[in-house]
C-alpha atoms as a PDB file:
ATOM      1  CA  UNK A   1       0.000   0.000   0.000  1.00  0.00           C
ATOM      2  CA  UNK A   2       1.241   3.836  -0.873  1.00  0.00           C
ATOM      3  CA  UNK A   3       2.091   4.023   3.158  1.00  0.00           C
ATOM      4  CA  UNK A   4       4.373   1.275   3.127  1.00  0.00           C
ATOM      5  CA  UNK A   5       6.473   3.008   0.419  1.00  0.00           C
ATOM      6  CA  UNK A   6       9.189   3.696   3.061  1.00  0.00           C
ATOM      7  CA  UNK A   7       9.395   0.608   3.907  1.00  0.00           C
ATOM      8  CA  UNK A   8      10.522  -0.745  -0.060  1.00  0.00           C
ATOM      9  CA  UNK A   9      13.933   0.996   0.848  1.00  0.00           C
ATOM     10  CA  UNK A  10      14.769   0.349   3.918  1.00  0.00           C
ATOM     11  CA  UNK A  11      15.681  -3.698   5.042  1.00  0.00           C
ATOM     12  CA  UNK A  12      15.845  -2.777   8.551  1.00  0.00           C
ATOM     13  CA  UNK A  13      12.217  -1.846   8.386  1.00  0.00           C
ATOM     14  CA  UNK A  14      10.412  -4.615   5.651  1.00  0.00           C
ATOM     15  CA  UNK A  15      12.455  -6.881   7.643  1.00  0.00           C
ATOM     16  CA  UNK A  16      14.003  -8.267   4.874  1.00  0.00           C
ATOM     17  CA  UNK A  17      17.775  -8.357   6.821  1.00  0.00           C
ATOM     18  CA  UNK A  18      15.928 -10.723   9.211  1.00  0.00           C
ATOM     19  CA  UNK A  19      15.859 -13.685   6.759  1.00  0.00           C
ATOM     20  CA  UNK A  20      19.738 -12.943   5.335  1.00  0.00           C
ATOM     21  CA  UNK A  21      18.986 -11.372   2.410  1.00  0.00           C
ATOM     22  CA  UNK A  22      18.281  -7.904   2.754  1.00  0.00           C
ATOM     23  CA  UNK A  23      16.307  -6.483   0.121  1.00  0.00           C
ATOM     24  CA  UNK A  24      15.825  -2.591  -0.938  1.00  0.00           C
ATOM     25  CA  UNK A  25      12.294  -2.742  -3.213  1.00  0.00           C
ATOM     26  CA  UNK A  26      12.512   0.737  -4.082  1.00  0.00           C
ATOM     27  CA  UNK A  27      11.727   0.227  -7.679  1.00  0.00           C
ATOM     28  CA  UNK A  28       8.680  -1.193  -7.532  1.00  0.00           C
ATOM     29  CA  UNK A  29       6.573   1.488  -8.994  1.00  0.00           C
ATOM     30  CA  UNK A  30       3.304  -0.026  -8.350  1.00  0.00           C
ATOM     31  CA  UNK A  31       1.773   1.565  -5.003  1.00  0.00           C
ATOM     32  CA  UNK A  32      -1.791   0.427  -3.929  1.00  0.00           C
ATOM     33  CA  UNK A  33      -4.879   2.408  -2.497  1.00  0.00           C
ATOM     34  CA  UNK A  34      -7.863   1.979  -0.898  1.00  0.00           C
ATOM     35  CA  UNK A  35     -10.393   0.676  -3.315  1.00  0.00           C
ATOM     36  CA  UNK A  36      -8.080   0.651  -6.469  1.00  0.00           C
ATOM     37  CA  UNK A  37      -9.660  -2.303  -8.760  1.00  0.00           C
ATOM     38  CA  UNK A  38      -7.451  -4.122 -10.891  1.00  0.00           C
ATOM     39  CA  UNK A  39      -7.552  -6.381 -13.787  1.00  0.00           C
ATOM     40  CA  UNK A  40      -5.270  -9.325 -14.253  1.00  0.00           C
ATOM     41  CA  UNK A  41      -7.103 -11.617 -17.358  1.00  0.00           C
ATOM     42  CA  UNK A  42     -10.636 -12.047 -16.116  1.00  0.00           C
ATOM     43  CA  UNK A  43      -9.999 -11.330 -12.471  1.00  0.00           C
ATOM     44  CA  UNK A  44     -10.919  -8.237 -10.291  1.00  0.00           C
ATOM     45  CA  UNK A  45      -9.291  -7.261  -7.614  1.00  0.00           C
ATOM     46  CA  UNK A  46     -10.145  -4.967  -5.333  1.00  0.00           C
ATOM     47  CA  UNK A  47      -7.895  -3.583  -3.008  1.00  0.00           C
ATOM     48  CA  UNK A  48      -8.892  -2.409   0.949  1.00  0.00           C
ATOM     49  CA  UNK A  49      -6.078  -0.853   3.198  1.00  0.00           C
ATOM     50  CA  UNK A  50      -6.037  -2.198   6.471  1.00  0.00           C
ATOM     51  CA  UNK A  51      -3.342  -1.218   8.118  1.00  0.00           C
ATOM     52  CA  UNK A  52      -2.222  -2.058  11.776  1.00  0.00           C
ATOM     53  CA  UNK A  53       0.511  -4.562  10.629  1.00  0.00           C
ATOM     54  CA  UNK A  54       2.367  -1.995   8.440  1.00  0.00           C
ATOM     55  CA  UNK A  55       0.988   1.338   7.646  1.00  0.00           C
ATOM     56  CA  UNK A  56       0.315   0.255   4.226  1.00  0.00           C
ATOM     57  CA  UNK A  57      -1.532  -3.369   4.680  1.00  0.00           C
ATOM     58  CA  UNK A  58      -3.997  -4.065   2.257  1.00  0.00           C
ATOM     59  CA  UNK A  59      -5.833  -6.885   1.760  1.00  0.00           C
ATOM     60  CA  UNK A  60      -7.417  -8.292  -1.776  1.00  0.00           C
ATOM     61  CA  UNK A  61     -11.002  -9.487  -2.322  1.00  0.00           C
ATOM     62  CA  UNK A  62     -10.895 -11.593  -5.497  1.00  0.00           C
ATOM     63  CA  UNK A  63     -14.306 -13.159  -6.528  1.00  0.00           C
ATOM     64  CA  UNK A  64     -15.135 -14.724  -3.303  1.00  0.00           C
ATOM     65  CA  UNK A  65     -11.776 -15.245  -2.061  1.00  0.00           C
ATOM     66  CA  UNK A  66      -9.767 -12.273   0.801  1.00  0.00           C
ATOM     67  CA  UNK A  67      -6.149 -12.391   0.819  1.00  0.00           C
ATOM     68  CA  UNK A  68      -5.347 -10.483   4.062  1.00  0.00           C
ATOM     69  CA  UNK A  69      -1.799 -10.540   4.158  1.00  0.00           C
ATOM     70  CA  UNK A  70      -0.281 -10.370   7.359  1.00  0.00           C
ATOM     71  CA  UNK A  71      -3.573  -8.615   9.037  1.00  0.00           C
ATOM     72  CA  UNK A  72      -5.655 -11.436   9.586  1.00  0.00           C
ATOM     73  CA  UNK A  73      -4.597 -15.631  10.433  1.00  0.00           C
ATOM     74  CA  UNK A  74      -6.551 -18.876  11.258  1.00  0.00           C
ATOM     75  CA  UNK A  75      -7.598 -17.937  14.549  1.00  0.00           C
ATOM     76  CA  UNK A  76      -5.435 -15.528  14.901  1.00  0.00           C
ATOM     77  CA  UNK A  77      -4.221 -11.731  13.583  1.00  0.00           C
ATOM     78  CA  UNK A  78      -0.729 -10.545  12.194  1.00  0.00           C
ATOM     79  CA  UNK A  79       1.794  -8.676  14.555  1.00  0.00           C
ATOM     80  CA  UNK A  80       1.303  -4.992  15.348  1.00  0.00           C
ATOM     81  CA  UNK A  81       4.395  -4.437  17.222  1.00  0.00           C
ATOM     82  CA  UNK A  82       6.863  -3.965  14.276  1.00  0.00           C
ATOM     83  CA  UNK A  83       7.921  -0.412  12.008  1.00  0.00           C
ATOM     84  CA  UNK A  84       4.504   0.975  11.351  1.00  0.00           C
ATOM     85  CA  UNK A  85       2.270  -1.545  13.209  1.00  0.00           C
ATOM     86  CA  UNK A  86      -0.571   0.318  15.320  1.00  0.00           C
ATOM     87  CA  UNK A  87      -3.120  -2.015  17.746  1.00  0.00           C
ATOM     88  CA  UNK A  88      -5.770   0.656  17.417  1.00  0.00           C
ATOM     89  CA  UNK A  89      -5.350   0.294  13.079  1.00  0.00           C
ATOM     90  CA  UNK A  90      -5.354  -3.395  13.709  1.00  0.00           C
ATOM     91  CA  UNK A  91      -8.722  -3.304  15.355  1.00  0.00           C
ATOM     92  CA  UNK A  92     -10.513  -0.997  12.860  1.00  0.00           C
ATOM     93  CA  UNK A  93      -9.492  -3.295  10.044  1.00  0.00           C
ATOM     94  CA  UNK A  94     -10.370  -5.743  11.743  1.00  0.00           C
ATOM     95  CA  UNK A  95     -13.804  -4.535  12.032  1.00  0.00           C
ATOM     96  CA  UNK A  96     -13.494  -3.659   7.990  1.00  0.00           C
ATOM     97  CA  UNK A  97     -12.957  -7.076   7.149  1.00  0.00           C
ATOM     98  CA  UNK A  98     -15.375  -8.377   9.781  1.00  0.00           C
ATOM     99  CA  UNK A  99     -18.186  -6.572   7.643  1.00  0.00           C
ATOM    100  CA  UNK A 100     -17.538  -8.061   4.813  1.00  0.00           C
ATOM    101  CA  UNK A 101     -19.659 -11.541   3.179  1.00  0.00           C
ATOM    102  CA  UNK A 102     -19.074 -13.886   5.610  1.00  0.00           C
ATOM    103  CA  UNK A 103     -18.818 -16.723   3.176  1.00  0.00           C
ATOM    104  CA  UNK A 104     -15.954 -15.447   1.552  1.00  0.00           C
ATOM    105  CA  UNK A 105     -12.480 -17.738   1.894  1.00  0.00           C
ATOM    106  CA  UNK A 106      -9.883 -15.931   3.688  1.00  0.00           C
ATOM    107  CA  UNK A 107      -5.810 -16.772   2.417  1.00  0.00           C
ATOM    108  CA  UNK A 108      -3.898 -15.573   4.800  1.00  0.00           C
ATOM    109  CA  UNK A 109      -0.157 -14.535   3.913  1.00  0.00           C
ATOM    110  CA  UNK A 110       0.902 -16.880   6.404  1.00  0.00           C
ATOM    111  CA  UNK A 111      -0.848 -20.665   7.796  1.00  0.00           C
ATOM    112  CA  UNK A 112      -3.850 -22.469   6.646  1.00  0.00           C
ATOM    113  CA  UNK A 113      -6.771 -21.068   4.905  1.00  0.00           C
ATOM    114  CA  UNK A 114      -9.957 -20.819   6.278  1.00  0.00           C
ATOM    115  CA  UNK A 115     -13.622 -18.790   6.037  1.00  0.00           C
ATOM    116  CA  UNK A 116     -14.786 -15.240   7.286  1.00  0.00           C
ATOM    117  CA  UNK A 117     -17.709 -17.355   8.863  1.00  0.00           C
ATOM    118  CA  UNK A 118     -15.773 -19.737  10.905  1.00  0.00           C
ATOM    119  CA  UNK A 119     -13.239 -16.940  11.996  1.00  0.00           C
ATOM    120  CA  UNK A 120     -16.532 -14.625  13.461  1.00  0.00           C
ATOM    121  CA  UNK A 121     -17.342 -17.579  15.272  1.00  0.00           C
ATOM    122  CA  UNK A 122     -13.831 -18.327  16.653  1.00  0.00           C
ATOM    123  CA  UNK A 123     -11.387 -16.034  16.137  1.00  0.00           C
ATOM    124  CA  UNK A 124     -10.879 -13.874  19.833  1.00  0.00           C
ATOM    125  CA  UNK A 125      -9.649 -11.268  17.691  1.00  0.00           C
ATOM    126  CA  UNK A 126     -12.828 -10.840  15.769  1.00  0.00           C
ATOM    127  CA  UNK A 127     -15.334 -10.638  18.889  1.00  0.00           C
ATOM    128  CA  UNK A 128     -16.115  -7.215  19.006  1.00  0.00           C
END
């Protein structure tokens, strides 16, 4: 997302250095907002910011399909206590993605996959 763009240059912050192989992404030149809809063949993608992980999460809804990244597990959410993570964010997309179809599948950027509806019934993170 456009708010993680200081993040593409900087290893210590996309934690890149962590794995060994520290990476400077500053030439990607494709930077995400809220609600931007793509087209990749006969896809659409639509693109919702959710930060509290990074500044910049977004997550994608493709047909009925979520892929939230690093925001939202199995049972569990992504870490807010890196560069640019923010609880209070975390919560409010949270809620964002909490309103959306519950029958949608949710791929998480990490784990197993699982559905919106099983993850309002037992995620602790999602009972507002």
């Amino acid at each position: 997302g456009e708010l993680d763009r200081d993040l593409l240059h900087h290893p210590e912050r996309n934690a890149s250095f962590l794995i060994g192989q520290p990476v400077d992404l500053g030439n990607c030149s494709d930077i995400l907002s809220d609600g931007d809809v793509l087209k990749v063949g006969n896809l659409v993608i639509t693109v919702h910011h959710t930060p509290g992980h990074t500044m910049g999460s977004v997550t994608f809804a493709i047909e009925n399909a979520l892929f939230t990244g690093d925001t939202h597990f199995k049972g569990g959410i992504g870490r807010c206590d890196l560069y640019g993570g923010d609880p209070s964010q975390m919560r409010q997309s949270l809620l964002k993605i909490t309103a959306m179809d519950p029958l949608l599948r949710v791929y998480p950027g990490h784990g197993v996959s699982t559905t919106l509806d099983r993850e309002l019934s037992c995620n602790p993170y999602l009972s507002f």
